[in-house]
Protein backbone atom coordinates (compact mmCIF):
# COMPACT_ATOMS: atom_id res chain seq x y z
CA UNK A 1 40.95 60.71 88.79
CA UNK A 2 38.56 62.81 91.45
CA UNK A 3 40.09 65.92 90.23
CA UNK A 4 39.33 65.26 86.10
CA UNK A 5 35.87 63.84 87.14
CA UNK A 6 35.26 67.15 89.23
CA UNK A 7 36.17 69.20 86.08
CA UNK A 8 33.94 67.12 83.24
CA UNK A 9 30.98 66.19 85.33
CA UNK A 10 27.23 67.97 84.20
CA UNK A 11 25.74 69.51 87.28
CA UNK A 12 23.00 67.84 86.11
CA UNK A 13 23.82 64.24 86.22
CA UNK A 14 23.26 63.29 89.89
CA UNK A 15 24.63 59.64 89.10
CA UNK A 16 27.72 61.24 88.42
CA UNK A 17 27.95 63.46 91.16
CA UNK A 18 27.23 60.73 94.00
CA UNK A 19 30.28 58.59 92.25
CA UNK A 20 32.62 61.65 92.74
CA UNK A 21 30.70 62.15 96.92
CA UNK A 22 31.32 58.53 97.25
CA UNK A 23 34.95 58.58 96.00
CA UNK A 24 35.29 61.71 97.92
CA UNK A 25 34.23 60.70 101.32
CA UNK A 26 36.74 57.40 100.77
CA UNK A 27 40.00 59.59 100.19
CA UNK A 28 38.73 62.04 103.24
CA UNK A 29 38.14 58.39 105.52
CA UNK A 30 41.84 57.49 104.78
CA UNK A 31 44.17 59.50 106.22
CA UNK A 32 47.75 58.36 105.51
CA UNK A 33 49.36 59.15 102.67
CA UNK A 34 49.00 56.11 100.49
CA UNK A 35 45.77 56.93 98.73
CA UNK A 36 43.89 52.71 98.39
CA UNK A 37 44.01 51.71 94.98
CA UNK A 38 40.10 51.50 94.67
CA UNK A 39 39.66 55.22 95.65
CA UNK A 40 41.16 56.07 92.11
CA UNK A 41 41.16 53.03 90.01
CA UNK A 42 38.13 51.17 90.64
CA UNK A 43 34.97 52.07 89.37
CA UNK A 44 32.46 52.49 92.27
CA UNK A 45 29.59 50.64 91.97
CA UNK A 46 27.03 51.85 94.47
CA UNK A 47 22.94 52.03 95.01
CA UNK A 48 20.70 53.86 96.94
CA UNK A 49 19.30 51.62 100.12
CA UNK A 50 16.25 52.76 102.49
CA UNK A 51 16.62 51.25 105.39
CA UNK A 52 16.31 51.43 109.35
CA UNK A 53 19.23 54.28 109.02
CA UNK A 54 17.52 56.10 105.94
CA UNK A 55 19.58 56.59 102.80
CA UNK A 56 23.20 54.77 103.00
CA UNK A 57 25.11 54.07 99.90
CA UNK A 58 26.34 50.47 99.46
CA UNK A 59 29.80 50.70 97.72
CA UNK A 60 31.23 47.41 96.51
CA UNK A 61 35.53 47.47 97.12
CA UNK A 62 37.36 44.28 95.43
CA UNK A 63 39.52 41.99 97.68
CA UNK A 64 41.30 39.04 96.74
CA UNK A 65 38.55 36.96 98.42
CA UNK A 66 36.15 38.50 96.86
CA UNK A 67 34.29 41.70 97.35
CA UNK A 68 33.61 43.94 100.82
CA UNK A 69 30.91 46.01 101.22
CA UNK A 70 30.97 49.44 103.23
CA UNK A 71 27.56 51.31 103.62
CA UNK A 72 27.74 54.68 104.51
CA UNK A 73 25.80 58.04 104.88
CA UNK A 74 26.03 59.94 101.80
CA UNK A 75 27.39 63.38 101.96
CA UNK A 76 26.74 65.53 99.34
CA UNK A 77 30.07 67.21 98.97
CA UNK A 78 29.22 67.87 95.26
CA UNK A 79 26.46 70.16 96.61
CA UNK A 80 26.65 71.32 100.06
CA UNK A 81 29.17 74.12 101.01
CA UNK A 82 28.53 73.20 104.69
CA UNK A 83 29.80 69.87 103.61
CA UNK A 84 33.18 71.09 102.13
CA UNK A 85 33.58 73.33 104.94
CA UNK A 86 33.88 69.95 107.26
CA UNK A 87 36.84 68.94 105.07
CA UNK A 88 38.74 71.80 104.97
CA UNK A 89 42.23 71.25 105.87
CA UNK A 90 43.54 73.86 108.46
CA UNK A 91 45.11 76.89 107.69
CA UNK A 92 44.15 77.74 104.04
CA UNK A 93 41.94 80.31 102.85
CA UNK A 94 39.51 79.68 100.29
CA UNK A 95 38.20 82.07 97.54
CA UNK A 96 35.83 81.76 95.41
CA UNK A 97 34.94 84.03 92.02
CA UNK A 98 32.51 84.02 88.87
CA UNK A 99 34.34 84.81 85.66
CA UNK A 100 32.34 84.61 82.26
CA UNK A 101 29.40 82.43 83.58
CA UNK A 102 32.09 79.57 85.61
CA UNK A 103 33.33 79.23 88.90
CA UNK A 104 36.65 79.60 90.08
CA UNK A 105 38.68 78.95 93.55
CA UNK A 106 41.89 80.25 94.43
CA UNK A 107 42.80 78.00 97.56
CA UNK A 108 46.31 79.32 99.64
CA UNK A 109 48.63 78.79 102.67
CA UNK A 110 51.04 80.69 104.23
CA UNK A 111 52.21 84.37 103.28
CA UNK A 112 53.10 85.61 99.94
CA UNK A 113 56.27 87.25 101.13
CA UNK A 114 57.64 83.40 102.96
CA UNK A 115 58.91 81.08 100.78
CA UNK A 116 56.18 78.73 102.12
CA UNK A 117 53.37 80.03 100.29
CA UNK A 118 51.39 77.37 98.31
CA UNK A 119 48.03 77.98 96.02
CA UNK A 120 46.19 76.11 93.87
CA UNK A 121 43.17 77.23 91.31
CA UNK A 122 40.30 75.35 90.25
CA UNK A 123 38.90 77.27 87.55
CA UNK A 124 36.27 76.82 84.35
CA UNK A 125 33.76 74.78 86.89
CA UNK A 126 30.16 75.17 86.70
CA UNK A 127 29.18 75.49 89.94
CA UNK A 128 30.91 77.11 93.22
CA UNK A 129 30.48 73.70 95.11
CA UNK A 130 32.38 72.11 92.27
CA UNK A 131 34.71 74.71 92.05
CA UNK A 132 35.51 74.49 95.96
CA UNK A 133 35.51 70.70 96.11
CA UNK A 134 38.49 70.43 93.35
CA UNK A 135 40.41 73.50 95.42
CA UNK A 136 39.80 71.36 98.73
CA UNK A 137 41.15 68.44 96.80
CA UNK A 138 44.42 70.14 95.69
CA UNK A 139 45.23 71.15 99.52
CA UNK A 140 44.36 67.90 101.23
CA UNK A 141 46.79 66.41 98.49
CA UNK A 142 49.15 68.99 99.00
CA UNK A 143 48.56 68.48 102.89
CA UNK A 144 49.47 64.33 102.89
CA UNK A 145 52.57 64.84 100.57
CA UNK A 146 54.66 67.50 102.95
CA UNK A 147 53.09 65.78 106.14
C-alpha cells in the first residue's frame, strides 16, 4: 500500500504526503518481519499538534479496547534526502536519474557477476525524494524477507 501511494501521490498535496511520512516512519519503527496490520490496512488518521515539543503528529492505531494514540516527530521522508539517507539499509547503492521530465532509482546489492545480486527500480515518479523513498522501500522489504 506505501509503495502504490508513493507512485500516485501529487507532490503537491502535503496531506497526502504526511500520510505516506507517517506510514513510513511506522514500518521503519518495526523491525521484525511481520509488517502490523495498521501500517498497511488502516487508514491513518493524524493532525498537526503545537505543543511543549513543537510539531508531533497524533496518529490514532485501533485496538480491541479501543483506540491508542502514538505522537511522534514528523519526518519528512517524502521530502528530505537527508531523511532517506537515515533509513538506508546497509550495503546497497542508490542511483538516481531524470528521464523525460520523472525521476527514477535504480537501488542494488551485491555484484552483478554473484548470483546474489538484487535491484529494484522505482521509476515514472515526480520527484527524486519520491523516487528514492519507493527504491528504499523495495530494499528494506527485500532486507526483512531474506533476514
Amino acid at each position: 500500500m506505501i509503495l502504490k501511494m508513493i507512485e500516485t501521490v501529487d507532490p503537491a498535496d502535503t496531506a497526502k504526503l504526511d500520510e505516506i511520512d507517517a506510514r513510513v516512519s511506522a514500518y521503519c519503527r518495526h523491525h521484525d518481519k511481520k509488517i502490523p496490520e495498521w501500517v498497511e490496512r488502516w487508514p491513518l488518521e493524524f493532525q498537526a499538534r503545537i505543543g511543549v515539543g513543537g510539531n508531533k503528529w497524533r496518529v490514532f492505531v485501533p485496538k480491541e479496547n479501543g483506540e491508542m494514540v502514538i505522537w511522534w516527530k514528523p519526518i519528512k521522508y517524502t521530502r528530505s534526502r537527508d531523511a532517506l539517507k537515515a533509513i538506508r539499509p546497509d550495503g546497497w547503492i542508490f542511483d538516481i536519474n531524470w528521464m523525460s521530465g520523472n525521476a527514477y532509482c535504480s537501488v542494488s546489492k551485491g555484484k552483478f557477476s554473484y548470483d546474489d545480486f538484487v535491484s529494484f527500480l522505482a521509476e515514472d515518479l515526480l520527484t527524486e525524494e519520491l523516487a528514492e523513498l519507493h527504491a528504499v522501500i523495495q530494499a528494506i522489504a527485500h532486507e526483512r524477507r531474506t533476514s
